[in-house]
Protein backbone atom coordinates (compact mmCIF):
# COMPACT_ATOMS: atom_id res chain seq x y z
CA UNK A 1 125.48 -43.42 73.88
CA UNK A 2 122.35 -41.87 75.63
CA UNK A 3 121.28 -38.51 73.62
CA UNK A 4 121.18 -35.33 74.95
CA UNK A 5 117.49 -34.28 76.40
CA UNK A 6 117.81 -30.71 74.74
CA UNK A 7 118.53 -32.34 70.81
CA UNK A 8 115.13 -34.00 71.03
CA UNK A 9 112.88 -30.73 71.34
CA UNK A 10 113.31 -28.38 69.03
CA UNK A 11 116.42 -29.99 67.90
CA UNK A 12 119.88 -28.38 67.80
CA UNK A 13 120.77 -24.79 69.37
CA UNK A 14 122.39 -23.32 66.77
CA UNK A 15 125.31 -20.37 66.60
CA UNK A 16 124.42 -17.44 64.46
CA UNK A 17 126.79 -18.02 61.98
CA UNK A 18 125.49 -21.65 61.81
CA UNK A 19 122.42 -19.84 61.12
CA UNK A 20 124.36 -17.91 58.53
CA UNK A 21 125.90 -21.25 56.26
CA UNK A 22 122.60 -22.87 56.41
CA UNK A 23 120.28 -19.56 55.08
CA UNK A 24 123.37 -18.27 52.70
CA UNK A 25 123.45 -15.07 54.39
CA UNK A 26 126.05 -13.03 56.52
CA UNK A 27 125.91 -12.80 60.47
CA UNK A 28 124.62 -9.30 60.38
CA UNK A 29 121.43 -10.51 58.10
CA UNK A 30 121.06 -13.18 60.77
CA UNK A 31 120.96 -10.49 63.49
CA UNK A 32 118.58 -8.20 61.58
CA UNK A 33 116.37 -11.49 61.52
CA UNK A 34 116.06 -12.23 64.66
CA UNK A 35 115.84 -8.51 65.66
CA UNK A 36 112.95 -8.01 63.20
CA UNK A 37 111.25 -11.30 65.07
CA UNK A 38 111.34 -13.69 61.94
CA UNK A 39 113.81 -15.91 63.69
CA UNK A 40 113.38 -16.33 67.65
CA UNK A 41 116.72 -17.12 69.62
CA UNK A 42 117.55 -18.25 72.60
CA UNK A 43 120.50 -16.91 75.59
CA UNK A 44 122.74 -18.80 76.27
CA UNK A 45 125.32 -17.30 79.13
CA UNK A 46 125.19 -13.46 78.99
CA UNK A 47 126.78 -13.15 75.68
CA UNK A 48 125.36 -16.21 73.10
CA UNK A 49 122.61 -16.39 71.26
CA UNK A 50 121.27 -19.48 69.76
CA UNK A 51 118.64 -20.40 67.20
CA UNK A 52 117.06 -23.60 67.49
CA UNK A 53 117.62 -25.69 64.56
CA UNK A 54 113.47 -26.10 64.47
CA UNK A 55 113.25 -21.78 63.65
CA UNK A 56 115.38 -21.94 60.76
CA UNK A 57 113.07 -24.83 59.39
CA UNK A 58 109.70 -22.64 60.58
CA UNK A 59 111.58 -19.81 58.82
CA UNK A 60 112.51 -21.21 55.53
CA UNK A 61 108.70 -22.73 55.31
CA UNK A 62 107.41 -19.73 55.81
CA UNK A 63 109.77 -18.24 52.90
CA UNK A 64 108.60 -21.03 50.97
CA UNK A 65 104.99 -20.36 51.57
CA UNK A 66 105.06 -16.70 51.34
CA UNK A 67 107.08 -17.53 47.38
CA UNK A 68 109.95 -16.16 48.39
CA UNK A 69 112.62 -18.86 47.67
């Protein structure tokens, strides 16, 4: 099976609460991330946002940088 052109960027779009699971924090914090610019999203349709799967990564290394793990 042929992959999809949009996986091999930035790799997956994902959902906020996606987002959520993978950072151990609720929706809202999510929101208040992306709001705050330390995560960039992405429209998708008029009503969903995405975060591509390469900002959480950029996101946690800067955490990780910064020492706050």
């Amino acid at each position: 099976m042929e992959q999809n052109k949009l996986s091999q960027g930035p790799g997956r779009l994902l959902r906020v609460p996606e987002v959520g699971e993978r950072l151990g924090v609720s929706r809202r914090s999510v929101f208040a991330l992306i709001s705050g610019g330390a995560l960039r999203s992405v429209m998708v349709g008029a009503r969903s946002r995405r975060v591509p799967e390469s900002e959480v990564a950029a996101y946690v290394a800067r955490l990780l940088a910064n020492g706050k793990s």
